[in-house]
PDB file of N, CA and C in Angstrom:
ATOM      1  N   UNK A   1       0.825  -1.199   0.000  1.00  0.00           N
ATOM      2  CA  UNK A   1       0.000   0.000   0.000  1.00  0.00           C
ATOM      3  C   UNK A   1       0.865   1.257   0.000  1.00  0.00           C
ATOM      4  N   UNK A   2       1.903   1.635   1.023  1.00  0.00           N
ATOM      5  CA  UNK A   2       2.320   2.519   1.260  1.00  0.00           C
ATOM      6  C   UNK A   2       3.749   2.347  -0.216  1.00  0.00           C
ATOM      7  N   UNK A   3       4.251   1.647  -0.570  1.00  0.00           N
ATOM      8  CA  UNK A   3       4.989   1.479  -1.536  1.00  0.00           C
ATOM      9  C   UNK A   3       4.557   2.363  -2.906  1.00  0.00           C
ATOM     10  N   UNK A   4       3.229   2.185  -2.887  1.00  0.00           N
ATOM     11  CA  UNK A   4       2.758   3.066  -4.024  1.00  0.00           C
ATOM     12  C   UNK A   4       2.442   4.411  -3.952  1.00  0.00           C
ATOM     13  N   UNK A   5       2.472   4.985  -2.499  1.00  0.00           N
ATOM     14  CA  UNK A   5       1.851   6.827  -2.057  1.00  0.00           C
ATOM     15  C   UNK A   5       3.211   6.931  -2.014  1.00  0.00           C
ATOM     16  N   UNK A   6       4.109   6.726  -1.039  1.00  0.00           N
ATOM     17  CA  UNK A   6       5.959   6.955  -0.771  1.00  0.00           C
ATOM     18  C   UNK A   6       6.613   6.855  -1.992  1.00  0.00           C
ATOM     19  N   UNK A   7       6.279   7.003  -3.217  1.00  0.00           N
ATOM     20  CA  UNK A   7       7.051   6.765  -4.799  1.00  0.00           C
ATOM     21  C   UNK A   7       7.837   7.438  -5.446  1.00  0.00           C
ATOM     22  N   UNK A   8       8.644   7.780  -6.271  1.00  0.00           N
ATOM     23  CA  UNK A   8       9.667   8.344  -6.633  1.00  0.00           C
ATOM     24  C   UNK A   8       9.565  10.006  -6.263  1.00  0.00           C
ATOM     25  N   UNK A   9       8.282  10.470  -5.682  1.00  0.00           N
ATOM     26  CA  UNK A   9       8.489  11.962  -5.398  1.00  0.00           C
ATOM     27  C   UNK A   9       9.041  12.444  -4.268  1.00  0.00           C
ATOM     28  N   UNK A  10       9.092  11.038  -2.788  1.00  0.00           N
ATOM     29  CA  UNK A  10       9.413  11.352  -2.220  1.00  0.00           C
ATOM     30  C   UNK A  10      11.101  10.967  -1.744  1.00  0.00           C
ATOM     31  N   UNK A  11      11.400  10.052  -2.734  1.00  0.00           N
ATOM     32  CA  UNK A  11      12.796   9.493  -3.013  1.00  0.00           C
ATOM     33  C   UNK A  11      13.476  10.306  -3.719  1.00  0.00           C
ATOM     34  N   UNK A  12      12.783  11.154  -4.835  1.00  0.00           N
ATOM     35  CA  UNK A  12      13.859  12.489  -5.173  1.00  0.00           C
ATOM     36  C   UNK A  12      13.592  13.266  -4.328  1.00  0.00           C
ATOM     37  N   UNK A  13      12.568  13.611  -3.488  1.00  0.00           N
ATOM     38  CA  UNK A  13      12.306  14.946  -2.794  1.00  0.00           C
ATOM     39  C   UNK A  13      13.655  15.137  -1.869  1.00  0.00           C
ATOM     40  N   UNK A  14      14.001  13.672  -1.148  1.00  0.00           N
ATOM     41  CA  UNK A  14      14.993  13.835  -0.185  1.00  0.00           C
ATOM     42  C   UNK A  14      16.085  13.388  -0.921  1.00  0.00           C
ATOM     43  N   UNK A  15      16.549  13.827  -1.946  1.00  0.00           N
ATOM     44  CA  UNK A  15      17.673  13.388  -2.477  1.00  0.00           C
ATOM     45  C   UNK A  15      18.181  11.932  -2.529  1.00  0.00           C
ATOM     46  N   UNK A  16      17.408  10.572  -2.639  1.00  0.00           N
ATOM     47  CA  UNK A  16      17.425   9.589  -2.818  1.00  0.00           C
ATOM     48  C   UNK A  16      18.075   8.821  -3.941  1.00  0.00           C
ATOM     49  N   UNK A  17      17.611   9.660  -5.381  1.00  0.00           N
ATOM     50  CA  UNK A  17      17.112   9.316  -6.505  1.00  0.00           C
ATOM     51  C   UNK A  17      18.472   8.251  -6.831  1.00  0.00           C
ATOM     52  N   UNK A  18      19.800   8.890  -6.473  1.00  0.00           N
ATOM     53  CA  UNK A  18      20.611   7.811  -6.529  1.00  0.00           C
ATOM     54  C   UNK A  18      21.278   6.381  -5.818  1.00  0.00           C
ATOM     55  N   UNK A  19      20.523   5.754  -5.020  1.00  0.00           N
ATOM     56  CA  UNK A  19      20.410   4.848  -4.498  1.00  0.00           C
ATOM     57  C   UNK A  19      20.427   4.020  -4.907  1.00  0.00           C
ATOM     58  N   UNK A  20      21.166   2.664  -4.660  1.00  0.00           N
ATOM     59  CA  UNK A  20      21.049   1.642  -5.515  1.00  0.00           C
ATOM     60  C   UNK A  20      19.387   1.623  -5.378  1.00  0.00           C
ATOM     61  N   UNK A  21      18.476   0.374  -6.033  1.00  0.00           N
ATOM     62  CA  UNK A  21      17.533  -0.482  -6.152  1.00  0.00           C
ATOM     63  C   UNK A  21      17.401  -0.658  -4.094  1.00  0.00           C
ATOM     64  N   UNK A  22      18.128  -1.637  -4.462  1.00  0.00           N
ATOM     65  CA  UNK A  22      18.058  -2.388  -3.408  1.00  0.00           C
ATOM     66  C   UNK A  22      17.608  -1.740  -1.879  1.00  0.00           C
ATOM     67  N   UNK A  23      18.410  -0.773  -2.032  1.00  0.00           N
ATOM     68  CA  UNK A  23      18.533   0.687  -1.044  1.00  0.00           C
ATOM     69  C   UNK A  23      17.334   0.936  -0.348  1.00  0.00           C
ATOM     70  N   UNK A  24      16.801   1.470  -1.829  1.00  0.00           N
ATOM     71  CA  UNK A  24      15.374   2.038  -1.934  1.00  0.00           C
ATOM     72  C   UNK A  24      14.481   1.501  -1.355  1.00  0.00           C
ATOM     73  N   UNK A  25      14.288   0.197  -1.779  1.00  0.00           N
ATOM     74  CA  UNK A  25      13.331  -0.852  -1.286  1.00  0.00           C
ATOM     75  C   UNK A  25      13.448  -0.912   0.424  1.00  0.00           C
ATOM     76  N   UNK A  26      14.881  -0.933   0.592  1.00  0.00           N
ATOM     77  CA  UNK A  26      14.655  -1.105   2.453  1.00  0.00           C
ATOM     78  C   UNK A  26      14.300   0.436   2.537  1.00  0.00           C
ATOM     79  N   UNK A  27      14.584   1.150   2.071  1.00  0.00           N
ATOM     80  CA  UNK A  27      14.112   2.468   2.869  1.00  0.00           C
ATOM     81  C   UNK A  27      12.370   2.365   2.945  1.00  0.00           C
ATOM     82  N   UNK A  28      11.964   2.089   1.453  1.00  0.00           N
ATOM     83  CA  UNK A  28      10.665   2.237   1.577  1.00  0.00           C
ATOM     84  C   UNK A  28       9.856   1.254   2.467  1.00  0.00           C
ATOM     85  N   UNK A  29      10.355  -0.359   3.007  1.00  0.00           N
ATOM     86  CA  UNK A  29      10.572  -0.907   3.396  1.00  0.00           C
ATOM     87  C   UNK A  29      10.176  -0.103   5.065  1.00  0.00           C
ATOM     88  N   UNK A  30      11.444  -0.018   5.383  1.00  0.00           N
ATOM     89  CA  UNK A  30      11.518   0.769   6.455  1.00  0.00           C
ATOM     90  C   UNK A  30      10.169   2.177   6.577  1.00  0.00           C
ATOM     91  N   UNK A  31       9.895   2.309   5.815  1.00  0.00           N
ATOM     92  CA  UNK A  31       8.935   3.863   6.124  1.00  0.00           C
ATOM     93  C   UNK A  31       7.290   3.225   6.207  1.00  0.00           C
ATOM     94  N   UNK A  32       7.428   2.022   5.823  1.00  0.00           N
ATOM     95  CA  UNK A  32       6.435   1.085   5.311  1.00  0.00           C
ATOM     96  C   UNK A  32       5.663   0.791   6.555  1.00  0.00           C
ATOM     97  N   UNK A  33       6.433   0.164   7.521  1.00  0.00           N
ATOM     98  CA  UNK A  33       6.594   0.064   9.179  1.00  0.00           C
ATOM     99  C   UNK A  33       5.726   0.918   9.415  1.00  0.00           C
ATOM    100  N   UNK A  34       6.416   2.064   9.945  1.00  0.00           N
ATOM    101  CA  UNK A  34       6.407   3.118  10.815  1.00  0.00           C
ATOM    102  C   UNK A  34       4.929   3.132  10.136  1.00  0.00           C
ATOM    103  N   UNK A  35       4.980   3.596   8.781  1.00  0.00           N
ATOM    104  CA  UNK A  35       3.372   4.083   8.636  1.00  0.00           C
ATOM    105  C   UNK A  35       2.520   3.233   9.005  1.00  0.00           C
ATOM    106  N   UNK A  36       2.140   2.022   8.830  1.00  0.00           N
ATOM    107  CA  UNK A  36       1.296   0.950   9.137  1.00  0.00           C
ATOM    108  C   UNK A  36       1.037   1.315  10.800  1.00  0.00           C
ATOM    109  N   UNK A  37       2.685   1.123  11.672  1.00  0.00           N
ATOM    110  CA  UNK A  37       2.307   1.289  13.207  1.00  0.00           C
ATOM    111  C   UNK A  37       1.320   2.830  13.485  1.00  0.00           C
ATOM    112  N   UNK A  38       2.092   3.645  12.703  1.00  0.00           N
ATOM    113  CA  UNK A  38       1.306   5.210  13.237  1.00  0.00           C
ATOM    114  C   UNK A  38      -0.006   4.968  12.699  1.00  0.00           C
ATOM    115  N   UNK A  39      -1.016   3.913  11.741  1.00  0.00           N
ATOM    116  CA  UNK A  39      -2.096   4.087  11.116  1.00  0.00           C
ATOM    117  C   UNK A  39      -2.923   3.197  12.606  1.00  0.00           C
ATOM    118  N   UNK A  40      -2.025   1.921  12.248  1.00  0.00           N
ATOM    119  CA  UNK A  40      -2.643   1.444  13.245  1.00  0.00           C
ATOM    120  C   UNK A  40      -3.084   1.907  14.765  1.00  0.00           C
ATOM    121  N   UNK A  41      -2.276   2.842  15.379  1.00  0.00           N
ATOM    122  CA  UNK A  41      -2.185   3.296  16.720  1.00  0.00           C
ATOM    123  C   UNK A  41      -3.507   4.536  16.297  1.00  0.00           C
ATOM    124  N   UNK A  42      -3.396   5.568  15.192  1.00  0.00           N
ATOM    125  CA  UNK A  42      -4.435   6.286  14.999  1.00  0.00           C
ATOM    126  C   UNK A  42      -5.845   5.249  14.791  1.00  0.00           C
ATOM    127  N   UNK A  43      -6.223   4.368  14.013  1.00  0.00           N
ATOM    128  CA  UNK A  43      -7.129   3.735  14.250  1.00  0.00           C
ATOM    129  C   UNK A  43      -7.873   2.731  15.249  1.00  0.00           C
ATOM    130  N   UNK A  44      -6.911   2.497  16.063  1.00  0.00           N
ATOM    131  CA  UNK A  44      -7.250   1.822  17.221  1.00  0.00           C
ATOM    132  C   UNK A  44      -7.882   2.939  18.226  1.00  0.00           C
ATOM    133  N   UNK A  45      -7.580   4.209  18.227  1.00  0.00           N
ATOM    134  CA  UNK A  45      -8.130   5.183  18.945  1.00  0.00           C
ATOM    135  C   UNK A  45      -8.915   5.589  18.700  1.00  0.00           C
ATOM    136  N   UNK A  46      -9.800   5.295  17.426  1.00  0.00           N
ATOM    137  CA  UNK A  46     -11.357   6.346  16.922  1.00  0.00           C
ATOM    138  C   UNK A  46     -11.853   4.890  17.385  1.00  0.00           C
ATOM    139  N   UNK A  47     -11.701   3.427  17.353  1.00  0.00           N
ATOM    140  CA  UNK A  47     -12.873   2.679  17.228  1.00  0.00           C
ATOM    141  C   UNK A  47     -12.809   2.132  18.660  1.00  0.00           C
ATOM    142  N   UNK A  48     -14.659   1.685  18.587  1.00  0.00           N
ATOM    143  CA  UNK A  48     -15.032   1.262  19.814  1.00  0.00           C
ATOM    144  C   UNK A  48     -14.526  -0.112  20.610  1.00  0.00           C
ATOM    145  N   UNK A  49     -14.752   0.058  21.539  1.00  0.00           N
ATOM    146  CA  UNK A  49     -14.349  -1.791  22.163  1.00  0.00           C
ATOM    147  C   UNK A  49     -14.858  -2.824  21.227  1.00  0.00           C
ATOM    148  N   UNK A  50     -16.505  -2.130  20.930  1.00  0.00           N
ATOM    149  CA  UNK A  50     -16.862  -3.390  19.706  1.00  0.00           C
ATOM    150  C   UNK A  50     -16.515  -3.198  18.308  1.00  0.00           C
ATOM    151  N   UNK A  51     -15.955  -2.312  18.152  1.00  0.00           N
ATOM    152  CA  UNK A  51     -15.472  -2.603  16.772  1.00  0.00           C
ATOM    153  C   UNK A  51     -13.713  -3.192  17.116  1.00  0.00           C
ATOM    154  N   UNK A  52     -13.082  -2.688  18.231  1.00  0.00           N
ATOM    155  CA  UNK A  52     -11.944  -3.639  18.275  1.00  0.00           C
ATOM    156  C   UNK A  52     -12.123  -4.992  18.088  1.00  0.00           C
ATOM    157  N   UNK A  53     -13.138  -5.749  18.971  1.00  0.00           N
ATOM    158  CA  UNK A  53     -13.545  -6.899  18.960  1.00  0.00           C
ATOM    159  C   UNK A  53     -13.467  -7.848  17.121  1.00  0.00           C
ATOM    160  N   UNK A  54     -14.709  -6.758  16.769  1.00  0.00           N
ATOM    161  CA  UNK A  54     -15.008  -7.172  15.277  1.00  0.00           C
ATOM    162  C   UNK A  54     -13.807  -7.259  14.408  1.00  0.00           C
ATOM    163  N   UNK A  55     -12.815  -5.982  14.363  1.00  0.00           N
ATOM    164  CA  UNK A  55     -11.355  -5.856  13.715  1.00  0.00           C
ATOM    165  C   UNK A  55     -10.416  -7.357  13.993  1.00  0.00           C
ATOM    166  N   UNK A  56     -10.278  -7.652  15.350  1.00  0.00           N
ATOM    167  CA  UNK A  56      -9.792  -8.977  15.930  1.00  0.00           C
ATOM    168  C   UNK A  56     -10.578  -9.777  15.165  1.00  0.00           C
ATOM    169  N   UNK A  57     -11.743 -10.335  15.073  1.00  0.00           N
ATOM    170  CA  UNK A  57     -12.472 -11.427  14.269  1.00  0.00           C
ATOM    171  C   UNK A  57     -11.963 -11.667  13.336  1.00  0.00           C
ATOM    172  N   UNK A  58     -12.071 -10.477  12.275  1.00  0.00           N
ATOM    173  CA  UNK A  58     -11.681 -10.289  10.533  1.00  0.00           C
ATOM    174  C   UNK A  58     -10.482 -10.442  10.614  1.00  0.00           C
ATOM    175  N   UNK A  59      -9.160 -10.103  11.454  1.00  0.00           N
ATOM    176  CA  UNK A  59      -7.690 -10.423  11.085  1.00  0.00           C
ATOM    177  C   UNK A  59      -7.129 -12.012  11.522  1.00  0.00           C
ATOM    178  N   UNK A  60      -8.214 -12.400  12.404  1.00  0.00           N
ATOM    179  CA  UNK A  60      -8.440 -13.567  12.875  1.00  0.00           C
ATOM    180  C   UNK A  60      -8.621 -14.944  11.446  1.00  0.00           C
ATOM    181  N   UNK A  61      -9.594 -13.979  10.976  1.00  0.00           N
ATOM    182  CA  UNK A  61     -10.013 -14.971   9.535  1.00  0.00           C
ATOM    183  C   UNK A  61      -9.632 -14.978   8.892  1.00  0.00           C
ATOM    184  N   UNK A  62      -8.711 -14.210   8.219  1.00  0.00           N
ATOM    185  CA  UNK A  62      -7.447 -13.391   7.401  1.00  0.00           C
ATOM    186  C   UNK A  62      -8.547 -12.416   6.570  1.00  0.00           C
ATOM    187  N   UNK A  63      -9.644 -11.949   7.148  1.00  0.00           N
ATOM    188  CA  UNK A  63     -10.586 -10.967   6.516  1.00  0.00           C
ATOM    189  C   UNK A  63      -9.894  -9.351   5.920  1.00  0.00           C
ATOM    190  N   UNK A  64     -10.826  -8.807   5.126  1.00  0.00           N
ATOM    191  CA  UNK A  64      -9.934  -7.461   4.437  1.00  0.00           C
ATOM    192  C   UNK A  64     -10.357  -6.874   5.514  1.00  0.00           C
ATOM    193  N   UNK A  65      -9.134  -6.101   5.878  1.00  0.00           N
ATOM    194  CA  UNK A  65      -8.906  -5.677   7.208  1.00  0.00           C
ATOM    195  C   UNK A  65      -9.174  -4.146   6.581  1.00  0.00           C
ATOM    196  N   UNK A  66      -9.035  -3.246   5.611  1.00  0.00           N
ATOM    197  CA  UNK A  66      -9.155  -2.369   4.751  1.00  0.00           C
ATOM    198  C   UNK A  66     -10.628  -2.135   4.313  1.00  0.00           C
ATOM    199  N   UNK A  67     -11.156  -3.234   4.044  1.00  0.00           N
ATOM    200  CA  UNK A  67     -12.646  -3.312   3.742  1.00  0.00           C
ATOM    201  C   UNK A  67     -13.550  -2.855   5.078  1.00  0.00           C
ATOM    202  N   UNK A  68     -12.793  -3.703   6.167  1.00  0.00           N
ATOM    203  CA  UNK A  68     -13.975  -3.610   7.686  1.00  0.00           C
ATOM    204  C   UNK A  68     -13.615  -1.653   7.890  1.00  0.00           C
ATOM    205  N   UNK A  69     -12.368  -1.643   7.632  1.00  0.00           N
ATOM    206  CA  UNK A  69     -11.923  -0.251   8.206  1.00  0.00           C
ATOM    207  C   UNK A  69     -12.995   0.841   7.684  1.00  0.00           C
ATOM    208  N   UNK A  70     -13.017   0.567   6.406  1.00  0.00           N
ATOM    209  CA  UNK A  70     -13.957   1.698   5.416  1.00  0.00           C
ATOM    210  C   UNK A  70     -14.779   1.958   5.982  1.00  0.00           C
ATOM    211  N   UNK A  71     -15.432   0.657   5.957  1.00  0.00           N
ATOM    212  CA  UNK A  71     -16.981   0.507   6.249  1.00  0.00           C
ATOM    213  C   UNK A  71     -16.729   0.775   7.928  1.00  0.00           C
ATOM    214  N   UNK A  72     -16.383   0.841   9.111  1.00  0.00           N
ATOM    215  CA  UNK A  72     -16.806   1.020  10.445  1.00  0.00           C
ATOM    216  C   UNK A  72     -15.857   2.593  10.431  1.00  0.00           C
ATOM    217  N   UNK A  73     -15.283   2.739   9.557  1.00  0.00           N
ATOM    218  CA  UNK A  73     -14.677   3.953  10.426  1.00  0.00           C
ATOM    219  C   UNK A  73     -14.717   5.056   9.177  1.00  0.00           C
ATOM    220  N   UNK A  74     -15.751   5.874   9.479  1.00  0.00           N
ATOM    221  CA  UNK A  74     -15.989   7.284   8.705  1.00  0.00           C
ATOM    222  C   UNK A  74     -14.751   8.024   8.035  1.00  0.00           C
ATOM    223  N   UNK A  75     -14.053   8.237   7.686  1.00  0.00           N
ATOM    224  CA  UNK A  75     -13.145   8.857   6.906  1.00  0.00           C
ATOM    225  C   UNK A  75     -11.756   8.370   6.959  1.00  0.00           C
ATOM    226  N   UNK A  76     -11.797   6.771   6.710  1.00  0.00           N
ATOM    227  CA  UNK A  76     -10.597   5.897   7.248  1.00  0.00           C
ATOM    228  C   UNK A  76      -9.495   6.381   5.981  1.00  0.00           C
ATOM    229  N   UNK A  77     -10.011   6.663   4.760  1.00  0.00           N
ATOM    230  CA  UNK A  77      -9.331   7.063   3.520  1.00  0.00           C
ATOM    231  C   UNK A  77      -8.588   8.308   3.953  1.00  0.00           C
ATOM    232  N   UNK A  78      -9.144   8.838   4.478  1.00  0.00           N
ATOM    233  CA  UNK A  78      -8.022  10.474   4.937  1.00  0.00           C
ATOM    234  C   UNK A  78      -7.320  10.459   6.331  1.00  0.00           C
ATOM    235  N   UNK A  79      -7.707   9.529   7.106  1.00  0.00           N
ATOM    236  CA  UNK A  79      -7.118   9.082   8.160  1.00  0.00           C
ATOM    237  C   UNK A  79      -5.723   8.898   7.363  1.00  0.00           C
ATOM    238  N   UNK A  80      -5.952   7.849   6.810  1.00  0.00           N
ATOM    239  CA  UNK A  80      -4.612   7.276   6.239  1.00  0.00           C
ATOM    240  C   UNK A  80      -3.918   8.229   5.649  1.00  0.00           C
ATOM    241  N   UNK A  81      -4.616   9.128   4.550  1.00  0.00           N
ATOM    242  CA  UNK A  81      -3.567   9.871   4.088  1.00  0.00           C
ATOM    243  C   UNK A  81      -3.282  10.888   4.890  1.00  0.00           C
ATOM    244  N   UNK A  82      -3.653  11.284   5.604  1.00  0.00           N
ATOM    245  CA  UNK A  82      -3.246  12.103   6.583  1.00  0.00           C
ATOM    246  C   UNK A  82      -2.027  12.004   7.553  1.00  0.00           C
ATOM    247  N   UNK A  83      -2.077  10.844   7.659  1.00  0.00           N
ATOM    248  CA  UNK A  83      -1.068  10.105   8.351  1.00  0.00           C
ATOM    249  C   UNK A  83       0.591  10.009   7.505  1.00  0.00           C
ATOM    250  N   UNK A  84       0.517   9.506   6.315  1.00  0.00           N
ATOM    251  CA  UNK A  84       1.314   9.177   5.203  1.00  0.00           C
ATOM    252  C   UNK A  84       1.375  10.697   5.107  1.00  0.00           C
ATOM    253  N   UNK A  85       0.945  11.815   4.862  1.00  0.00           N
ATOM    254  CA  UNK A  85       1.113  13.455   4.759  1.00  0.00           C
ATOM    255  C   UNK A  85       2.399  13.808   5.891  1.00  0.00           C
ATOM    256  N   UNK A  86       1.734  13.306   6.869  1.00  0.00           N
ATOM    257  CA  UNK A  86       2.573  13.656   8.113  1.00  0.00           C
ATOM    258  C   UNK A  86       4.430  13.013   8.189  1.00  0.00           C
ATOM    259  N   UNK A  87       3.889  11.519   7.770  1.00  0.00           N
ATOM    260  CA  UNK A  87       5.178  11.148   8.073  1.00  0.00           C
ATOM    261  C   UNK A  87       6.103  11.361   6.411  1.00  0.00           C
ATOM    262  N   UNK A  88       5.319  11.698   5.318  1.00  0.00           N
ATOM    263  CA  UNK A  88       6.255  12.751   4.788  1.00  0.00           C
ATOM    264  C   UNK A  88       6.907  13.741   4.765  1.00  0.00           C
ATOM    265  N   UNK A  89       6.455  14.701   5.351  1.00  0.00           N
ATOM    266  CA  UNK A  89       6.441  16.091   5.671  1.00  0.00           C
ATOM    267  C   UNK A  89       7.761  15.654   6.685  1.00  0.00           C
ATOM    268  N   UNK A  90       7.457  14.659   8.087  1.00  0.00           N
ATOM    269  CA  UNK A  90       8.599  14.662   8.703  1.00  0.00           C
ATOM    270  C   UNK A  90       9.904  14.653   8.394  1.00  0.00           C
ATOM    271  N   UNK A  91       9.689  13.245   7.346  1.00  0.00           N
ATOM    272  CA  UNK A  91      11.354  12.866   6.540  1.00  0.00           C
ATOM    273  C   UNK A  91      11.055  14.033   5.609  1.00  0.00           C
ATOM    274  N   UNK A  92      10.872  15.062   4.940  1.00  0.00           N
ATOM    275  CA  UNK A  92      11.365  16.062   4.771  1.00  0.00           C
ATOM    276  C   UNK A  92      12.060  17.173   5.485  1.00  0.00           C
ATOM    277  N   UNK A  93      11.447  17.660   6.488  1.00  0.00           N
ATOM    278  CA  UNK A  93      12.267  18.154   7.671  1.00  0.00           C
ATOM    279  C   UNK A  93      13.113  17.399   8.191  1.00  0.00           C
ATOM    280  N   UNK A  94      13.056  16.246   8.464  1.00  0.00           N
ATOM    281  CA  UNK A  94      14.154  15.553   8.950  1.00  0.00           C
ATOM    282  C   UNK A  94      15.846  15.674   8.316  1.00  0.00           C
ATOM    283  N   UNK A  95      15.253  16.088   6.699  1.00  0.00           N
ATOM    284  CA  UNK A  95      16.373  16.026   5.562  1.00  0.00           C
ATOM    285  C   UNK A  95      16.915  17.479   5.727  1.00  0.00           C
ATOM    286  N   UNK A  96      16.085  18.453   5.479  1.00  0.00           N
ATOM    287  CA  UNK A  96      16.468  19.803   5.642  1.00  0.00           C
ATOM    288  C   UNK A  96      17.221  20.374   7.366  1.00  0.00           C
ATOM    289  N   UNK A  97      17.115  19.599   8.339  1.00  0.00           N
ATOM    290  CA  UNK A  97      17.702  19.769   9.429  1.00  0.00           C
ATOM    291  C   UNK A  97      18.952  18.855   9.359  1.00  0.00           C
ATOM    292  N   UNK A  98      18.990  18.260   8.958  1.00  0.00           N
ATOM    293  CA  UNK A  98      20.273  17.069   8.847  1.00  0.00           C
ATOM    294  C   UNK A  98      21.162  18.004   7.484  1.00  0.00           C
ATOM    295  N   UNK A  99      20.641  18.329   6.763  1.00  0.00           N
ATOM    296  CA  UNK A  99      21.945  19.564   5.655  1.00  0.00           C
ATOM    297  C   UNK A  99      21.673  20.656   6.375  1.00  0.00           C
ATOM    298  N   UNK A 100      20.721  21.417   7.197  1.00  0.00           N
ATOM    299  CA  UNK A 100      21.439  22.630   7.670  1.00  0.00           C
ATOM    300  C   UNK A 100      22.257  22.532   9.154  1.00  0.00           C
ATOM    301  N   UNK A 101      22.454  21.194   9.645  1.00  0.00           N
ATOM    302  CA  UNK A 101      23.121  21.198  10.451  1.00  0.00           C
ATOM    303  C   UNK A 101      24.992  20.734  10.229  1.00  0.00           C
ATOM    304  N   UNK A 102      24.877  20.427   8.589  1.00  0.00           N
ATOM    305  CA  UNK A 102      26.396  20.121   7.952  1.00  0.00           C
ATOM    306  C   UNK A 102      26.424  21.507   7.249  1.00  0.00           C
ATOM    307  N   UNK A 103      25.769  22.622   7.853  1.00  0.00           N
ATOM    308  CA  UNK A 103      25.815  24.382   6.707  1.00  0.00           C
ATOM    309  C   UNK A 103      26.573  24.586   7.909  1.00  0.00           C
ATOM    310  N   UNK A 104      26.588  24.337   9.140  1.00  0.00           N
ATOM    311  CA  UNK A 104      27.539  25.297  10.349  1.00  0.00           C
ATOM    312  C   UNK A 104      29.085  24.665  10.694  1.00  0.00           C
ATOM    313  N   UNK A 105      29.613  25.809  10.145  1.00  0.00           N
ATOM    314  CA  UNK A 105      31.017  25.679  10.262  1.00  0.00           C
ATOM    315  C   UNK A 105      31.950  25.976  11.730  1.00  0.00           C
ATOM    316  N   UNK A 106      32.217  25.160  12.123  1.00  0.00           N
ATOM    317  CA  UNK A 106      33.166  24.766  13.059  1.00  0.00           C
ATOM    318  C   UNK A 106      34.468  26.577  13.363  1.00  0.00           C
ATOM    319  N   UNK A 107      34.213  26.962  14.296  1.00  0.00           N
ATOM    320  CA  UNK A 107      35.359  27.700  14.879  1.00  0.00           C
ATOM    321  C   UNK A 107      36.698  27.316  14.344  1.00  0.00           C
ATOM    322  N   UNK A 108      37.233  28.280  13.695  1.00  0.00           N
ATOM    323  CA  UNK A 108      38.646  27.557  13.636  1.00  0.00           C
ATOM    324  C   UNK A 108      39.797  27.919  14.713  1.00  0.00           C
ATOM    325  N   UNK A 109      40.465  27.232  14.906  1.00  0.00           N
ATOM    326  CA  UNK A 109      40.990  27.154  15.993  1.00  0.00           C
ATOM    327  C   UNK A 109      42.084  28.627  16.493  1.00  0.00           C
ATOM    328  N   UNK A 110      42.342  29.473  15.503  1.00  0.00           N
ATOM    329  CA  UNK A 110      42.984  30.799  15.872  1.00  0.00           C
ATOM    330  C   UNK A 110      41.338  31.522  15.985  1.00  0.00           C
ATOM    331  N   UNK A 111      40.801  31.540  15.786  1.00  0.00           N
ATOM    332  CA  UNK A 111      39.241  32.363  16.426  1.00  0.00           C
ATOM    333  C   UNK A 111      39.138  32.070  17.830  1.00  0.00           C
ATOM    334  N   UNK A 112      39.320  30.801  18.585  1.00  0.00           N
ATOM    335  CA  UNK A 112      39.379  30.756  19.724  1.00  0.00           C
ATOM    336  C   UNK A 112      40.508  30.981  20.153  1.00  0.00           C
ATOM    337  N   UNK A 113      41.412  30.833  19.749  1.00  0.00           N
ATOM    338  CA  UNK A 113      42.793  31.423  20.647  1.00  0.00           C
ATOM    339  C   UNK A 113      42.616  33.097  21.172  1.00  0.00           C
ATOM    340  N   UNK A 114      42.818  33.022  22.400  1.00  0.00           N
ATOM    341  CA  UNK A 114      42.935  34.734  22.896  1.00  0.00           C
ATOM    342  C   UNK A 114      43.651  35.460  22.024  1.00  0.00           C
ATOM    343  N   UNK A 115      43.146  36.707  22.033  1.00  0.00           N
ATOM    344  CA  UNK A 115      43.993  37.757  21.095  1.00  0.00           C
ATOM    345  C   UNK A 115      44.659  38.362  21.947  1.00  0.00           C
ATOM    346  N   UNK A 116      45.985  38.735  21.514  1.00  0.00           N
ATOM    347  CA  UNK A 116      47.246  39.400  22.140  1.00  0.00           C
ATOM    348  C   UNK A 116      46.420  41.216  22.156  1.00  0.00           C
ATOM    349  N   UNK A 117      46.896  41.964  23.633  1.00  0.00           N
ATOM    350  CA  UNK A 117      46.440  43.110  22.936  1.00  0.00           C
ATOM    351  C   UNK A 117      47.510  44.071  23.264  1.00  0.00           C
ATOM    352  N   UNK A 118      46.660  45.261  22.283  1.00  0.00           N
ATOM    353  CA  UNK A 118      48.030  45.924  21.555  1.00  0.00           C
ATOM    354  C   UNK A 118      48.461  47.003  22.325  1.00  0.00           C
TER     355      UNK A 118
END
């Protein structure tokens, strides 16, 4: 699911684009996770004890767990993207704080030495 929203816009966005293959895949891989856990933890919090119950049944049966979601939970489609918004937006900031923190240049070492005075 998330393999197909996380797609080459957000692999060039953060300067990815040259990555091996392989790379890519664990990254997306990796972002794949996180989103599923942050969807899951947001959806476990709008639904009721009995719809937890019902959710347990259907993953129980290997039921579409996507299908029950739609249908019991009112705007599960923007939930999600909302979510996937967010944890884009993060690894974008995440990228822009990680290069402006290699923009600050180090004291050089006669700047800290005391100045002789005249």
């Amino acid at each position: 699911m998330l393999a197909d929203a996380v797609n080459i816009d957000l692999i060039e966005e953060l300067g990815l684009s040259d990555l091996p293959e392989e790379k890519k895949k664990t990254f997306i891989d990796k972002l794949e996770q996180v989103f599923e856990m942050r969807l899951n933890t947001a959806v476990l919090q709008r639904l009721s004890e009995e719809q937890k119950k019902k959710l347990d049944e259907v993953l129980e049966n290997d039921g579409d767990m996507v299908g029950f979601l739609k249908e019991n939970l009112p705007g599960f489609d923007l939930l999600a993207a909302e979510v996937l918004a967010n944890l884009k937006a993060e690894m974008v900031d995440l990228k822009q704080l990680v290069q402006s923190s290699g923009d600050t240049e180090e004291p050089s070492s006669d700047a800290t030495k005391p100045q002789a005075s005249e």
